[in-house]
N, C-alpha and C. Protein backbone atom coordinates (compact mmCIF):
# COMPACT_ATOMS: atom_id res chain seq x y z
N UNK A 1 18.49 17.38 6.86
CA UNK A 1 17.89 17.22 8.18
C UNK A 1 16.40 16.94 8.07
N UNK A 2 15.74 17.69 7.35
CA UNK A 2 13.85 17.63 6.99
C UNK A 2 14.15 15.96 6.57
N UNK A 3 15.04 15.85 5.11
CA UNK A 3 14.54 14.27 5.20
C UNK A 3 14.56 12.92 6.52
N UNK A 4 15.57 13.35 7.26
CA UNK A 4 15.79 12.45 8.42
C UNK A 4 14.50 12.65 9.13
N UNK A 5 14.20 13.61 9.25
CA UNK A 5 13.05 14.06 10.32
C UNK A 5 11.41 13.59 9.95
N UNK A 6 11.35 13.63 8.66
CA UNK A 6 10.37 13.15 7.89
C UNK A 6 10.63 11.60 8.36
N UNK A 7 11.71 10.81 7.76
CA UNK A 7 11.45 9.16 7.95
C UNK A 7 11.67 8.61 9.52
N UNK A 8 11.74 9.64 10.58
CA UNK A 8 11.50 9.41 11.52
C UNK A 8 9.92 9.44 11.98
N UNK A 9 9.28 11.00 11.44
CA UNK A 9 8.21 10.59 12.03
C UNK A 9 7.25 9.16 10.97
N UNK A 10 7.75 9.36 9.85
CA UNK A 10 7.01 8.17 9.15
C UNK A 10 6.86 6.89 9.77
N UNK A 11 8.42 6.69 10.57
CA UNK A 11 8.52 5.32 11.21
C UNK A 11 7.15 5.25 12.52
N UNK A 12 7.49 6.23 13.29
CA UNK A 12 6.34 6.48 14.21
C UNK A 12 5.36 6.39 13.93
N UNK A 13 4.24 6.83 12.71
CA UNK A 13 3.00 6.65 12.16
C UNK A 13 3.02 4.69 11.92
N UNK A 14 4.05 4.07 11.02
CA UNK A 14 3.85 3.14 10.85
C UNK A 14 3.56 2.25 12.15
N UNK A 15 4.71 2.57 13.08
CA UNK A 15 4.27 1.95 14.45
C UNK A 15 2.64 2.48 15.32
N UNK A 16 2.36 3.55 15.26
CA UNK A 16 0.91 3.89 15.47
C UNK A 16 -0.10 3.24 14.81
N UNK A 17 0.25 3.36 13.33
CA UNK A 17 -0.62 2.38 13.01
C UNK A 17 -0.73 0.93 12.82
N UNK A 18 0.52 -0.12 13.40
CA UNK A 18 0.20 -1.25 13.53
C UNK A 18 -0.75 -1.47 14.96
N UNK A 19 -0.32 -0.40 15.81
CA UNK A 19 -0.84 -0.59 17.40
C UNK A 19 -2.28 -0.46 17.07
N UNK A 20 -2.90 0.70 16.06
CA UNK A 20 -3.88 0.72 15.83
C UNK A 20 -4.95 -0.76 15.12
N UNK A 21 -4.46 -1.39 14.37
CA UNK A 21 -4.91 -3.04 14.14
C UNK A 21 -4.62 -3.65 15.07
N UNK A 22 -3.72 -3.70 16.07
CA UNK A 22 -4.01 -4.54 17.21
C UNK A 22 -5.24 -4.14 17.76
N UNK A 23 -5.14 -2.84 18.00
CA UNK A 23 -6.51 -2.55 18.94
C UNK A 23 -7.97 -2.64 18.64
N UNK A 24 -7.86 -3.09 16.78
CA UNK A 24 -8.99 -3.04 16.50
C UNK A 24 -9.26 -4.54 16.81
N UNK A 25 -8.24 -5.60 16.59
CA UNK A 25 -8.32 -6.72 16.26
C UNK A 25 -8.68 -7.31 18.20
N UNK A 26 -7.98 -6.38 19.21
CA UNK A 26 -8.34 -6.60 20.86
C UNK A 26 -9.92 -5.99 20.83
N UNK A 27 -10.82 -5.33 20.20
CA UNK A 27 -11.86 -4.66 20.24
C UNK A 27 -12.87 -5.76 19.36
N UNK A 28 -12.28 -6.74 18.68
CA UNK A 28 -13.63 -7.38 18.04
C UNK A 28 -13.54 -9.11 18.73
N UNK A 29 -12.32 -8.84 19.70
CA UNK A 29 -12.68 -9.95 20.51
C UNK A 29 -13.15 -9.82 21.83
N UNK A 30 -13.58 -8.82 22.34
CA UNK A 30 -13.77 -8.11 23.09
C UNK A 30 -15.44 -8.63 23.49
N UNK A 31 -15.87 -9.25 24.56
CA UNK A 31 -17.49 -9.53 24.55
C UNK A 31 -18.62 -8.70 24.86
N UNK A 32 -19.51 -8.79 23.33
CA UNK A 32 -20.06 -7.37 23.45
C UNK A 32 -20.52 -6.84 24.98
N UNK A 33 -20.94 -7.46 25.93
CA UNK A 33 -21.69 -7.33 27.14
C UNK A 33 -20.70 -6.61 28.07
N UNK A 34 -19.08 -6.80 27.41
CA UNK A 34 -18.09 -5.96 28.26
C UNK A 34 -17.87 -4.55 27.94
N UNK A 35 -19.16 -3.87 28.04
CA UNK A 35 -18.92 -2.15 27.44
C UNK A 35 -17.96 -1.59 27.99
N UNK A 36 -17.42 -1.59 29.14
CA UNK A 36 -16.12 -0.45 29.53
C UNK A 36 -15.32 -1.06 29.04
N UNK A 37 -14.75 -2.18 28.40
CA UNK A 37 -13.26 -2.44 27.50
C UNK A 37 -13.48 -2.06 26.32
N UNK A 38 -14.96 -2.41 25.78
CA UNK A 38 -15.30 -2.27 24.63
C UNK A 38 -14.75 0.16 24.35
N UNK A 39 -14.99 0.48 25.02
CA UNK A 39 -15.10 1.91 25.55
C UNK A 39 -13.72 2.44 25.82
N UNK A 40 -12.74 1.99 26.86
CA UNK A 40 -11.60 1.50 26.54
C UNK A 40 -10.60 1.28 25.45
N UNK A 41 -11.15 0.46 24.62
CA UNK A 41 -10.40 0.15 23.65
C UNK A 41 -10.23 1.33 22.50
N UNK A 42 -11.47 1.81 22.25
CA UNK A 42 -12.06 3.26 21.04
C UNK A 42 -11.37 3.72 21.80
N UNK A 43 -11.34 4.47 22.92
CA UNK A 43 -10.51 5.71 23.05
C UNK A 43 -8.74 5.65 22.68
N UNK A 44 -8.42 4.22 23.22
CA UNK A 44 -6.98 4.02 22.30
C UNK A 44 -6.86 4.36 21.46
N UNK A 45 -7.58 3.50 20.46
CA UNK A 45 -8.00 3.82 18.91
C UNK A 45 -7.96 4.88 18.32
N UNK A 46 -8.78 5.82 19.14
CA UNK A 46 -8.80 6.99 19.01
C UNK A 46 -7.90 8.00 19.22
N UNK A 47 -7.55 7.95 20.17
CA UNK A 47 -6.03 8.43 20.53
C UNK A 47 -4.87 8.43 19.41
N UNK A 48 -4.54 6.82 19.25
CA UNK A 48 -3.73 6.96 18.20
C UNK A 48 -4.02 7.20 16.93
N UNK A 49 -4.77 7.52 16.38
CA UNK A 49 -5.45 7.94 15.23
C UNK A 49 -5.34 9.09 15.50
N UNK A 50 -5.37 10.12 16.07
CA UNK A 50 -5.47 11.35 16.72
C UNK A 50 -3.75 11.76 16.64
N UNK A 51 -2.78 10.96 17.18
CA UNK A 51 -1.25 10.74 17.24
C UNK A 51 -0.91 10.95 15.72
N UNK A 52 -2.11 10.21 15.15
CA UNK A 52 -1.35 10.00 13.84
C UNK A 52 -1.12 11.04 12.83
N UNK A 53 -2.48 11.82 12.94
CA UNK A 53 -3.02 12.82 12.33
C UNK A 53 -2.07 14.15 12.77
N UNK A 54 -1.66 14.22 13.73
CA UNK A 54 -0.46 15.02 14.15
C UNK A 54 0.49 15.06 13.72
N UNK A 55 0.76 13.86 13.75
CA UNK A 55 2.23 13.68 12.89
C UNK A 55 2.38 13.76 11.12
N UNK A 56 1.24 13.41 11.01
CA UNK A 56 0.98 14.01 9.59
C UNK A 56 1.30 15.14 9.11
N UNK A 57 0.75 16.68 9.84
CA UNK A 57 0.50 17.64 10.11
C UNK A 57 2.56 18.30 10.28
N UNK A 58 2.62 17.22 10.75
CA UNK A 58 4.15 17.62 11.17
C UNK A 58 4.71 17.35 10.05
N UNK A 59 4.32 17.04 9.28
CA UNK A 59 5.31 16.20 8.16
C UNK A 59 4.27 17.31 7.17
N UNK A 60 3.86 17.93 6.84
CA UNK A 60 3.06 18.80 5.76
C UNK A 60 3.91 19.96 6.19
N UNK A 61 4.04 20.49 7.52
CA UNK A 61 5.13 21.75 7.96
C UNK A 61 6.18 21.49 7.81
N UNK A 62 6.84 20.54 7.81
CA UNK A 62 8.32 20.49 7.68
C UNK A 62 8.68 20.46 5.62
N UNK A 63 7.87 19.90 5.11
CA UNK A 63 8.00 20.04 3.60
C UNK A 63 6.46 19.61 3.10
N UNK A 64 5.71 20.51 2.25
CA UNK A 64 4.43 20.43 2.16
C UNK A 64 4.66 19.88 0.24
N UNK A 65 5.39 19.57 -0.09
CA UNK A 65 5.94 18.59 -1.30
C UNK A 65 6.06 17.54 -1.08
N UNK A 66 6.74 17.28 -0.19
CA UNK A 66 6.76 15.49 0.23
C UNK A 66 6.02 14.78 0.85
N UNK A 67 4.58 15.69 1.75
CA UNK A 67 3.81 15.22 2.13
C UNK A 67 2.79 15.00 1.24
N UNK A 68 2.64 15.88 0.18
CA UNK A 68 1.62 15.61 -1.50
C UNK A 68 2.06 14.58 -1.85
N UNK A 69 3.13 14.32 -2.02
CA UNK A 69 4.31 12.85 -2.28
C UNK A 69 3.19 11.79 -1.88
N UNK A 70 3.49 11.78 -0.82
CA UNK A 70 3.17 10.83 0.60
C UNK A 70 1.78 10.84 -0.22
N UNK A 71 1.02 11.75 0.00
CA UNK A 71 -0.85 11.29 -0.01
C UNK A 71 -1.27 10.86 -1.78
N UNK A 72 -0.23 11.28 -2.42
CA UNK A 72 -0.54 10.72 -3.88
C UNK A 72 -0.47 9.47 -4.13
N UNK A 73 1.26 9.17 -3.33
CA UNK A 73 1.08 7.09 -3.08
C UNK A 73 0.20 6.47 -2.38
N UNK A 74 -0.35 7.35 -1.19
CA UNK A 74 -1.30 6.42 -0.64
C UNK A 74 -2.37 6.21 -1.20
N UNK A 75 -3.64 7.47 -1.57
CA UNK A 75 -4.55 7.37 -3.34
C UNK A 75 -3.96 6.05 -3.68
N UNK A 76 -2.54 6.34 -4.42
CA UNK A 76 -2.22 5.08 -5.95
C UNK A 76 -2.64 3.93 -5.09
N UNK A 77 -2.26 3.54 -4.15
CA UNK A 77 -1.87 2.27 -3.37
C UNK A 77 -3.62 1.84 -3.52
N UNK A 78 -4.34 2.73 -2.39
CA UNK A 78 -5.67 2.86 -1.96
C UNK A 78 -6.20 1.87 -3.44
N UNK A 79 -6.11 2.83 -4.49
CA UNK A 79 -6.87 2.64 -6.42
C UNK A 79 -6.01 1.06 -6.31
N UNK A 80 -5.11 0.24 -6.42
CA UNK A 80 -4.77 -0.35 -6.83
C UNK A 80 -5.26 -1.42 -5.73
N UNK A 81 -5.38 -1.32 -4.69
CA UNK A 81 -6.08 -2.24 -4.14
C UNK A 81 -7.53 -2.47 -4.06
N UNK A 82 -8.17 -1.67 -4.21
CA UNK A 82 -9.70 -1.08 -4.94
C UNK A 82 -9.52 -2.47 -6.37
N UNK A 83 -8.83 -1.88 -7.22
CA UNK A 83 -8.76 -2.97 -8.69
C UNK A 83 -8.72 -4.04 -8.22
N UNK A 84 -7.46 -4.41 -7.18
CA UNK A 84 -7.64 -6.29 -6.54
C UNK A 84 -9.09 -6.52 -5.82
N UNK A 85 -9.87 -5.72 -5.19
CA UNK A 85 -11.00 -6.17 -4.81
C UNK A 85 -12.20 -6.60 -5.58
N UNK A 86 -11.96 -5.82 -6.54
CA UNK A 86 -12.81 -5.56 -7.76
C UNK A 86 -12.31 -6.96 -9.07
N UNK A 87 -10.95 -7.07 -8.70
CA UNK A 87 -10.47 -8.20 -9.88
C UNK A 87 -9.64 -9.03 -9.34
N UNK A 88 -9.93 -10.19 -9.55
CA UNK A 88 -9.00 -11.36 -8.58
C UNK A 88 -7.64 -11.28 -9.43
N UNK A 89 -6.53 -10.80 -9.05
CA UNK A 89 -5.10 -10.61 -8.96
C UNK A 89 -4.66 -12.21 -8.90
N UNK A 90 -3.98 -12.66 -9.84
CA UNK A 90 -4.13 -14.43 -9.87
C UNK A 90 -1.93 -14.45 -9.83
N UNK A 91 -1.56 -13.15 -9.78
CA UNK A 91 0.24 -12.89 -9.71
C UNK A 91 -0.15 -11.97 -9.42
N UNK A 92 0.94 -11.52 -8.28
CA UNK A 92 1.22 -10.16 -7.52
C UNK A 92 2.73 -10.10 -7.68
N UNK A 93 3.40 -9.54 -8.43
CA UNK A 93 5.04 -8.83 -8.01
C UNK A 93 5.29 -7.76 -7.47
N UNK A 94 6.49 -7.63 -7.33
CA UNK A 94 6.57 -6.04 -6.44
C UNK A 94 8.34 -6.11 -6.02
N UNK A 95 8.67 -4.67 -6.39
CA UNK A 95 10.17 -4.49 -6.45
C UNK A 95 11.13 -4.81 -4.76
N UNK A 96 11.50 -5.38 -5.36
CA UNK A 96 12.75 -6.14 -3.81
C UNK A 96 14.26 -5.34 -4.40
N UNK A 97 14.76 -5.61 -3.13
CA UNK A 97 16.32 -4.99 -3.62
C UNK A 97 17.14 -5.93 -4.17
N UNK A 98 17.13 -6.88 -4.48
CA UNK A 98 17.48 -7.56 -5.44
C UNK A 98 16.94 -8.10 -7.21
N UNK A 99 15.97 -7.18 -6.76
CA UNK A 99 14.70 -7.71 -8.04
C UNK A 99 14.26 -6.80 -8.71
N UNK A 100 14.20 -6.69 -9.65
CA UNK A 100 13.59 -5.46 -10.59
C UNK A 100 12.27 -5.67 -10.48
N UNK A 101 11.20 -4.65 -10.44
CA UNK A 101 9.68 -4.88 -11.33
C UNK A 101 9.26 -3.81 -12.38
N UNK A 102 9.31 -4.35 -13.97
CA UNK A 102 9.06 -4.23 -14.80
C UNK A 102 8.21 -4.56 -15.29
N UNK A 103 7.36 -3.76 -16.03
CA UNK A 103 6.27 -4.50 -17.06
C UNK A 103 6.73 -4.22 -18.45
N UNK A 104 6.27 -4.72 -19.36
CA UNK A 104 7.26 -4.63 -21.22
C UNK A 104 5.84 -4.64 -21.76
N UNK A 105 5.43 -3.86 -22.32
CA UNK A 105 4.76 -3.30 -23.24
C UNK A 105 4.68 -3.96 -24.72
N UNK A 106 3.65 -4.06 -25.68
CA UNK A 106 4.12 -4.29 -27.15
C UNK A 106 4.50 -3.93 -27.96
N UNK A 107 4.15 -1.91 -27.48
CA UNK A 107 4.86 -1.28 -28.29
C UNK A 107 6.43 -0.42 -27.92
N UNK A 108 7.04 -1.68 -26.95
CA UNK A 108 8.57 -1.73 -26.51
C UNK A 108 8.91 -0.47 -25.48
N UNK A 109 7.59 -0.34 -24.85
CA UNK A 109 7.79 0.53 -23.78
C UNK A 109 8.09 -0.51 -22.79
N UNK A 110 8.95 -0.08 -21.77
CA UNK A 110 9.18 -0.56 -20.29
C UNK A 110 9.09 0.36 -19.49
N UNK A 111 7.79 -0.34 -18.47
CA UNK A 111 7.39 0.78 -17.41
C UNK A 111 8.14 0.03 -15.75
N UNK A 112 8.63 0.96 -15.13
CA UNK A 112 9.51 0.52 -13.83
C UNK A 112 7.99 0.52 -12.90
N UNK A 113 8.23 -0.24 -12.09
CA UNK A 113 7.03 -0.48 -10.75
C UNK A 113 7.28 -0.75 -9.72
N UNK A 114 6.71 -0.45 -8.99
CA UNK A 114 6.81 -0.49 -7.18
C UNK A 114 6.15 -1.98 -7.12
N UNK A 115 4.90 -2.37 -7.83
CA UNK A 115 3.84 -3.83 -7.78
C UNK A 115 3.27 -3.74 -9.04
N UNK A 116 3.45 -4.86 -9.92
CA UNK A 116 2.27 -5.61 -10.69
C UNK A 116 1.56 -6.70 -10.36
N UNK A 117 0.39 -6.61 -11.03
CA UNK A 117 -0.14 -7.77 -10.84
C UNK A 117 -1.16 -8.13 -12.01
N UNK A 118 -1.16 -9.52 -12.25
CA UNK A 118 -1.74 -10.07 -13.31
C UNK A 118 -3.15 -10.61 -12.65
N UNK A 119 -4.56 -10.28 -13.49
CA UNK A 119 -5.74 -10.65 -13.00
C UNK A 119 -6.05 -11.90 -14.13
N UNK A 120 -7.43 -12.57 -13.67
CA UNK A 120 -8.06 -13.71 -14.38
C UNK A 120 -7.55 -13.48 -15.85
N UNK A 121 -8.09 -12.18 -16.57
CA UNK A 121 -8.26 -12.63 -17.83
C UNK A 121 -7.09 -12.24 -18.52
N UNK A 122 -5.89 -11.94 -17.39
CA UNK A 122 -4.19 -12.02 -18.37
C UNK A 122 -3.85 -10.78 -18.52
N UNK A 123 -4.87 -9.47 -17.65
CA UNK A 123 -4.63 -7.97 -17.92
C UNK A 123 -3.94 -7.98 -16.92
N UNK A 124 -2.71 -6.42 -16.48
CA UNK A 124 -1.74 -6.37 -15.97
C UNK A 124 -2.48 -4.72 -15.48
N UNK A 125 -2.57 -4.98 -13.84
CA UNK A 125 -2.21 -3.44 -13.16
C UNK A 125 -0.86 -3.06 -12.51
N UNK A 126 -0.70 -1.89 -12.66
CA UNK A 126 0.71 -1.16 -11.85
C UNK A 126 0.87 -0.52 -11.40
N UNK A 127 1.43 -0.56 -10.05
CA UNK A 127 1.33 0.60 -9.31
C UNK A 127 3.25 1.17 -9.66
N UNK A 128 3.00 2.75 -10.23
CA UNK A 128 4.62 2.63 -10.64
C UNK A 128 5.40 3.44 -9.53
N UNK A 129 6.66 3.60 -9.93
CA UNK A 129 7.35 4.39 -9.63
C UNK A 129 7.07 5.58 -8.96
N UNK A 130 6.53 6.11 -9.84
CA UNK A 130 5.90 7.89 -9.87
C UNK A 130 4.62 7.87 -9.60
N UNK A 131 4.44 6.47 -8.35
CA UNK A 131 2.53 6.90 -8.15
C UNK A 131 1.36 7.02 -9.28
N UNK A 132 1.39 6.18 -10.15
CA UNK A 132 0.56 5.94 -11.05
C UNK A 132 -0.03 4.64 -11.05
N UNK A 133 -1.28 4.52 -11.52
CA UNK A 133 -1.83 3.39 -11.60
C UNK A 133 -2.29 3.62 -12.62
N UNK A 134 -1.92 2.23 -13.07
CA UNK A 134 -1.78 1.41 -14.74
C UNK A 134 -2.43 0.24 -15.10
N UNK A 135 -3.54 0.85 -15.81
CA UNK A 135 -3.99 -0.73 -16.61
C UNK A 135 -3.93 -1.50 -17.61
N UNK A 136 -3.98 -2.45 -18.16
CA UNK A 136 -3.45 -3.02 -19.01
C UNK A 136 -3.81 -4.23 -19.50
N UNK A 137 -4.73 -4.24 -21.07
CA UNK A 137 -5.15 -5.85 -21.16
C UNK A 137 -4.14 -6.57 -21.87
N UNK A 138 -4.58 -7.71 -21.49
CA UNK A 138 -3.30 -8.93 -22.05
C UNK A 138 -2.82 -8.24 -23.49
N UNK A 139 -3.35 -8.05 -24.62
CA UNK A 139 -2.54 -7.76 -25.30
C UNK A 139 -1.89 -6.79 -25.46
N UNK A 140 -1.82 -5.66 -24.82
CA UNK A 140 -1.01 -4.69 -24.39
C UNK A 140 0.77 -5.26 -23.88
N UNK A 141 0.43 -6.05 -22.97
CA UNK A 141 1.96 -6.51 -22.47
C UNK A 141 2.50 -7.80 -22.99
N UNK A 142 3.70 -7.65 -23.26
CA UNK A 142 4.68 -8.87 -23.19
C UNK A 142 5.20 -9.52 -22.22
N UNK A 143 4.74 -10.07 -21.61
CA UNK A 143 5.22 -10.82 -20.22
C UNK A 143 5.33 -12.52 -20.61
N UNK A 144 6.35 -13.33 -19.90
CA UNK A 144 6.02 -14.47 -20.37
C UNK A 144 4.41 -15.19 -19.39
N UNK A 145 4.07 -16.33 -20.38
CA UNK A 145 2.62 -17.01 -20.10
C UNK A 145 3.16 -17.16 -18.30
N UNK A 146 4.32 -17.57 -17.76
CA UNK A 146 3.95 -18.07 -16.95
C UNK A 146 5.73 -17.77 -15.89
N UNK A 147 5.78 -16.69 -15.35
CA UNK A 147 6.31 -16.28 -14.44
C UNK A 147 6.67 -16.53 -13.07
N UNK A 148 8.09 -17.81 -13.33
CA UNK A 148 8.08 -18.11 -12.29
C UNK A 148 9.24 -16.96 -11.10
N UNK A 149 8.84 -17.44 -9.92
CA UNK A 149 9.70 -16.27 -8.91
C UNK A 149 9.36 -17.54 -7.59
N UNK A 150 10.56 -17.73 -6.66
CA UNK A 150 10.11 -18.03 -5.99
C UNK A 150 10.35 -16.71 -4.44
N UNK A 151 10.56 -15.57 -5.26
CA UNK A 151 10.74 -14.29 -3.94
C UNK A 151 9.04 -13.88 -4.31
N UNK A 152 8.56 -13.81 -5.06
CA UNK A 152 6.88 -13.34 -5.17
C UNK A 152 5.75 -14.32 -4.93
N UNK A 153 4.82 -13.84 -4.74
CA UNK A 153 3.79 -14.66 -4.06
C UNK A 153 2.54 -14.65 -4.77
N UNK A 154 1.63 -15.50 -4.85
CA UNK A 154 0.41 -15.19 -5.52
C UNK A 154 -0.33 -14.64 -4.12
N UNK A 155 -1.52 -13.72 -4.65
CA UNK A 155 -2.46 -13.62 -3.78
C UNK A 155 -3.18 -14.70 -3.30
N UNK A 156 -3.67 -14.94 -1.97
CA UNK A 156 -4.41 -15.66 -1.10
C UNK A 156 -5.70 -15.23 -1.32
């Protein structure tokens, strides 16, 4: 029952927080000279941010393990997109239900992943399984030179 109840309210946060990028994205088109929408809009914002943080809270009382869960992937996620800002990501993969994501190692380790991605100079980050983030220079991994997929995407 806790797990049902958990990916219910999860679903709800995710929907809070898309409403929340709309509202930021209705707030920066917004003309500055129009202060009561501009005023308006933050308190939405605010609101659901406020919604969200509740439901959080609800999800730490109902199992305070799966919500450490929860804030350790978001960290990994957070760090691994931190590295793409920091390093132009030139391949991005990431596990589909039809698709494995693996990285192969040289010394014949295989690590399972949620997302890799290959930067400029051929090094490999990973965000895994178990919420870890993984770095990795080219000669560390065995990957072939040139990975085609047409379900993965390069970064934009």
């Amino acid at each position: 029952m806790s797990d049902r109840k958990i990916q219910q309210i999860l679903k709800k946060i995710n929907y809070l927080e898309a409403e929340v990028d709309i509202q930021k994205q209705i707030l920066f088109s917004i003309p500055s000279a129009n202060t009561g929408e501009i005023e308006s809009t933050l308190r939405v914002i605010a609101a659901r941010k406020s919604d969200i943080e509740n439901l959080r809270r609800q999800i730490n009382d109902l199992d305070p393990e799966e919500f450490a869960r929860i804030v350790a992937f978001e960290e990994a996620s957070a760090r691994f997109m931190a590295i793409g800002a920091e390093n132009t990501f030139t391949d991005l993969f990431y596990k589909q239900a039809d698709q494995e994501c693996t990285l192969r190692l040289a010394d014949g380790t295989i690590i399972d992943c949620l997302v890799k991605a290959r930067d400029e100079k051929g090094g490999w980050t990973s965000l895994t399984s178990d919420g870890e983030v993984l770095r990795f220079v080219r000669e560390q991994v065995v990957e072939p030179a040139e990975i085609v997929s047409q379900d993965q995407s390069s970064p934009q």
